[in-house]
C-alpha atoms as a PDB file:
ATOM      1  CA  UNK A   1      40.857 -51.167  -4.734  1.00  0.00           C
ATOM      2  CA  UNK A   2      44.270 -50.294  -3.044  1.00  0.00           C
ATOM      3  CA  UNK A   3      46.994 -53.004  -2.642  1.00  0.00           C
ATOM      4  CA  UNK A   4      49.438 -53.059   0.386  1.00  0.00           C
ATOM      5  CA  UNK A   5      52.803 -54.737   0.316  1.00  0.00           C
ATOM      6  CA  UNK A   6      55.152 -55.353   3.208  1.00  0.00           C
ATOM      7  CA  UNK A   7      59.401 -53.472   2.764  1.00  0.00           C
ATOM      8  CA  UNK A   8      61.048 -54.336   6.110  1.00  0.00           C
ATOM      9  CA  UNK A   9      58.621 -53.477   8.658  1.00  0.00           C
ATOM     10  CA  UNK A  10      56.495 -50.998   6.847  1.00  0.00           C
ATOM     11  CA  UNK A  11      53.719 -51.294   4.828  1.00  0.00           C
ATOM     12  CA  UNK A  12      53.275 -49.183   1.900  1.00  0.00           C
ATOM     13  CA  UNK A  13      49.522 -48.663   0.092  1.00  0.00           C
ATOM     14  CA  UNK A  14      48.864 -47.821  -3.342  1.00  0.00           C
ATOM     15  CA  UNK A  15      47.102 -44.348  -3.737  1.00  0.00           C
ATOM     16  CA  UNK A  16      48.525 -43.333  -0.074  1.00  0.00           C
ATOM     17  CA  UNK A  17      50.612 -40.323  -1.298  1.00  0.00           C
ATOM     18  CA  UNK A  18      51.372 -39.179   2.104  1.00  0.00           C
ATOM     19  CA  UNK A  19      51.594 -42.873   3.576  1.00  0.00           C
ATOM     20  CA  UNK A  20      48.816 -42.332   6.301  1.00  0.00           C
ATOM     21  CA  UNK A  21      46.877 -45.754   5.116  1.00  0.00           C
ATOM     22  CA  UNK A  22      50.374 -47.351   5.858  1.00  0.00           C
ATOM     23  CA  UNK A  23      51.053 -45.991   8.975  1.00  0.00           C
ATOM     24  CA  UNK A  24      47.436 -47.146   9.850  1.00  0.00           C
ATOM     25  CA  UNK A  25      48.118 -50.671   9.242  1.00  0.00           C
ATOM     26  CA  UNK A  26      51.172 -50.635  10.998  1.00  0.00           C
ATOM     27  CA  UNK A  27      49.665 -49.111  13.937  1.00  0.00           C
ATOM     28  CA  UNK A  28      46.416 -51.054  13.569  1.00  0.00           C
ATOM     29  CA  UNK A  29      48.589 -54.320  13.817  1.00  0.00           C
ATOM     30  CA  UNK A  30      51.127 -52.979  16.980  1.00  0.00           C
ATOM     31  CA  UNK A  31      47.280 -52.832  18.780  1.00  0.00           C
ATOM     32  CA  UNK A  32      48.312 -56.229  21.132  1.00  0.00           C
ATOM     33  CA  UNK A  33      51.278 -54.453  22.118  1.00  0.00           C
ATOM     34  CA  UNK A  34      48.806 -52.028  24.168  1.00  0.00           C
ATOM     35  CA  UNK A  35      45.584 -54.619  24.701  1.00  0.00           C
ATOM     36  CA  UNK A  36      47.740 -58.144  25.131  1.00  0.00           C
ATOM     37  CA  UNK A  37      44.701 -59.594  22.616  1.00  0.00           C
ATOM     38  CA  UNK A  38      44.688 -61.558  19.592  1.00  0.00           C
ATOM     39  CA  UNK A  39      45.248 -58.876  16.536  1.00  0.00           C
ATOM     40  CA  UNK A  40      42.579 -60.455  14.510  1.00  0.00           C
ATOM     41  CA  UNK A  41      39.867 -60.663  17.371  1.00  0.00           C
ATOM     42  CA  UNK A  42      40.809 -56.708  17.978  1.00  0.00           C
ATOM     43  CA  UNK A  43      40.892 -56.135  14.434  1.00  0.00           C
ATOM     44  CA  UNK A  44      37.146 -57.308  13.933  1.00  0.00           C
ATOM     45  CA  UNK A  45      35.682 -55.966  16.749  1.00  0.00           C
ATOM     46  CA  UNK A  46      37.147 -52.144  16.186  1.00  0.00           C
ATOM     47  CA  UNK A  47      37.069 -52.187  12.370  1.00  0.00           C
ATOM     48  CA  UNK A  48      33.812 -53.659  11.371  1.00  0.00           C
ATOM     49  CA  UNK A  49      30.761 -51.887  10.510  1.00  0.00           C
ATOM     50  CA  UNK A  50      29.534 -50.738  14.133  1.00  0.00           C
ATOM     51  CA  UNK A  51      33.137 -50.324  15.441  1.00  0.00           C
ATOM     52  CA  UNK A  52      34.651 -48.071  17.678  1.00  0.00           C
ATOM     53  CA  UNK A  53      38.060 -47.610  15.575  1.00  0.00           C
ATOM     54  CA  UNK A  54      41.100 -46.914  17.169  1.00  0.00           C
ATOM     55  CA  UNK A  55      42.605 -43.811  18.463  1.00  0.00           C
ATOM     56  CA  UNK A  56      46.353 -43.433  20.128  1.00  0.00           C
ATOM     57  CA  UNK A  57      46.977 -40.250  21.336  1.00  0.00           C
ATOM     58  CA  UNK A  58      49.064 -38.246  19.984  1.00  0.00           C
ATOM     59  CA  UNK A  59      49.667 -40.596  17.466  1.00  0.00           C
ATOM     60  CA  UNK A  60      47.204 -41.840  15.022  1.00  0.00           C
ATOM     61  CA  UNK A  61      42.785 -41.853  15.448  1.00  0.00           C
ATOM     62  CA  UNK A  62      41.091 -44.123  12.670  1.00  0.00           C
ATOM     63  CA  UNK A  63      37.089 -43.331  13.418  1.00  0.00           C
ATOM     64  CA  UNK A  64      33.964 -43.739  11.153  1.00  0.00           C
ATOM     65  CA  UNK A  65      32.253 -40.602   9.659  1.00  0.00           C
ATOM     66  CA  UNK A  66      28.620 -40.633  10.707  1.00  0.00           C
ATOM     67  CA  UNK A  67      28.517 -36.712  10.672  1.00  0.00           C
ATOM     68  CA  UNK A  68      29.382 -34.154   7.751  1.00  0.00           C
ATOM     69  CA  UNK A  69      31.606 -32.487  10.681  1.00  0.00           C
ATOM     70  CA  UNK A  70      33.654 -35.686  10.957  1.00  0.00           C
ATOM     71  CA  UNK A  71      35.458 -35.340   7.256  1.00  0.00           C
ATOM     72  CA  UNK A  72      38.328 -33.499   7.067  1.00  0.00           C
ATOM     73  CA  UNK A  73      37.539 -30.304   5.426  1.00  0.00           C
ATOM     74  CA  UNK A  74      39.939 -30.962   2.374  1.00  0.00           C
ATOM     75  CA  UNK A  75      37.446 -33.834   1.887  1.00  0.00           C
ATOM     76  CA  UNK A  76      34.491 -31.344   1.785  1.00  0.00           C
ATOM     77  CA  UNK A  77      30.904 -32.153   0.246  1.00  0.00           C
ATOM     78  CA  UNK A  78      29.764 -35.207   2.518  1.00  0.00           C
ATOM     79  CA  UNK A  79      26.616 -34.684   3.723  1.00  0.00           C
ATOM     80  CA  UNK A  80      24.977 -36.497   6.817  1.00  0.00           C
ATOM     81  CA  UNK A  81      22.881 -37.967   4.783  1.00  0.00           C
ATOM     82  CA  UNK A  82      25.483 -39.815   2.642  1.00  0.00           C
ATOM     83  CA  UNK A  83      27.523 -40.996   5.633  1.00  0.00           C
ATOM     84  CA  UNK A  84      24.551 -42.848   6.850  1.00  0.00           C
ATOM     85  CA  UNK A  85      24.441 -45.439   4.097  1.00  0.00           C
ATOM     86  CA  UNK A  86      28.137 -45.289   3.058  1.00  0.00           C
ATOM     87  CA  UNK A  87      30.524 -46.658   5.242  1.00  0.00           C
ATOM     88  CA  UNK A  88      33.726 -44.173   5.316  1.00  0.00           C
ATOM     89  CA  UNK A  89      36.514 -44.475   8.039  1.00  0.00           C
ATOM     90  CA  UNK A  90      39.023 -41.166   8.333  1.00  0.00           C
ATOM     91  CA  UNK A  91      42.365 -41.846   9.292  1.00  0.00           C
ATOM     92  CA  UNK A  92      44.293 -39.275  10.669  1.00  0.00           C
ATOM     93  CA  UNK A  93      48.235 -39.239  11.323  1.00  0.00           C
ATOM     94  CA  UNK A  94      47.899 -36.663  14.488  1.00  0.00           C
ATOM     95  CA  UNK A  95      50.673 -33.645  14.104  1.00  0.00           C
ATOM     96  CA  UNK A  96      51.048 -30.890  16.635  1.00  0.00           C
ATOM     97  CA  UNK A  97      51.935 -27.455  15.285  1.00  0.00           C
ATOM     98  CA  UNK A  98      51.128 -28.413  11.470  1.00  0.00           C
ATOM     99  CA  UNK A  99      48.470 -30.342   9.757  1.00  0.00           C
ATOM    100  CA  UNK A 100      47.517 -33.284  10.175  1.00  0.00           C
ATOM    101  CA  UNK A 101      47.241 -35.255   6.689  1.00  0.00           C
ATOM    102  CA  UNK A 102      44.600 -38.239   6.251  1.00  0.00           C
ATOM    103  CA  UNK A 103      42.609 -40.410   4.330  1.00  0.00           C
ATOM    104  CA  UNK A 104      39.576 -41.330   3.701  1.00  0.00           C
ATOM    105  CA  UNK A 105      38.914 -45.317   3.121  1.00  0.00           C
ATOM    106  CA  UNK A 106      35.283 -47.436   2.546  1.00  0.00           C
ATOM    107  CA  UNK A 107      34.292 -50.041   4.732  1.00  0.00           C
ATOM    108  CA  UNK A 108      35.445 -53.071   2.713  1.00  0.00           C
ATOM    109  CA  UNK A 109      38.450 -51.571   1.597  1.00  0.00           C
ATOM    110  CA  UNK A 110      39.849 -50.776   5.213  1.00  0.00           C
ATOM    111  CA  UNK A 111      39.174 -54.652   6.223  1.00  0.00           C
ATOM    112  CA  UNK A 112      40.668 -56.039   2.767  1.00  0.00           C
ATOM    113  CA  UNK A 113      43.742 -53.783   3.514  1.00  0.00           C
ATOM    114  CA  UNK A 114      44.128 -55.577   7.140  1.00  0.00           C
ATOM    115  CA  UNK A 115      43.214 -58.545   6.027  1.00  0.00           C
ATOM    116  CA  UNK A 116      46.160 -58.349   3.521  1.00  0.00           C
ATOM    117  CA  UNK A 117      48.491 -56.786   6.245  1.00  0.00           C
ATOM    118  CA  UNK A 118      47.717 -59.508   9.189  1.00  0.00           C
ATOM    119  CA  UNK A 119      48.523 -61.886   5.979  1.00  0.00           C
ATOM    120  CA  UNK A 120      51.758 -60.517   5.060  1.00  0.00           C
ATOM    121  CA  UNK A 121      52.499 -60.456   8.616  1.00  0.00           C
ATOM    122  CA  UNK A 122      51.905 -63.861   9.007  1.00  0.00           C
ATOM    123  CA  UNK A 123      49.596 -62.956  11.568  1.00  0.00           C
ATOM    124  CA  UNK A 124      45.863 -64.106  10.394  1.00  0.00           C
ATOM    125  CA  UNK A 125      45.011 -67.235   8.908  1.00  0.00           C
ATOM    126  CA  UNK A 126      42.300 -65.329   6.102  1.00  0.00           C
ATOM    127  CA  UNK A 127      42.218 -62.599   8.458  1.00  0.00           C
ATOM    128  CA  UNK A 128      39.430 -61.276  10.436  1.00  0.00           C
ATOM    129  CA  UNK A 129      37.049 -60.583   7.898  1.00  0.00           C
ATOM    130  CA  UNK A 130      36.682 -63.158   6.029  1.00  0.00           C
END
């Protein structure tokens, strides 16, 4: 399982080469800016198994595969069938004019990693998800 730690206002994820699992959190976390709710109540409701995810246009979406179509292709060989009993969210740092990298993340990984983040951030007391 990935780790996050908190530099200065970024948060940096183990096995994020490209820092898009970072930029998630961060982004996740800025969501009261935009909504005016409590992070964690936002958090738990968008991120948990039957969530809607997040999506900031332009910016960032976070949305969980249900469809073979909804992996990137450079994550190729889901099939439809094995998105219905595996939980997998896609995060994708939107880019005009170039590609747009992202990762993939399980279920219980995503809400460890926010639960860590809203704890770092002194935001969450045991987060959301617990």
């Amino acid at each position: 399982m990935r780790t996050v730690r908190l530099q200065g206002p970024l948060f940096h994820v183990t096995e994020d080469p490209e820092q898009v699992i970072g930029d998630f959190l961060g982004f996740a976390l800025s969501l009261r800016n935009l909504s005016g709710r409590l992070t964690a109540e936002e958090l738990h409701e968008r991120f948990r198994p039957g969530g809607s995810g997040m999506r900031l246009p332009d910016v960032f979406a976070a949305y969980r595969a249900r469809e073979s179509d909804a992996v990137p292709p450079e994550f190729g060989g889901w099939e439809t069938e094995d998105l219905e009993h595996r939980e997998l969210w896609v995060l994708t740092r939107l880019r005009f004019g170039g590609p747009s990298p992202s990762a993939l993340v399980e279920g219980p990984e995503l809400r460890h990693l926010l639960d860590r983040a809203l704890a770092l951030r002194g935001d969450g007391s045991g987060g959301p998800f617990h």
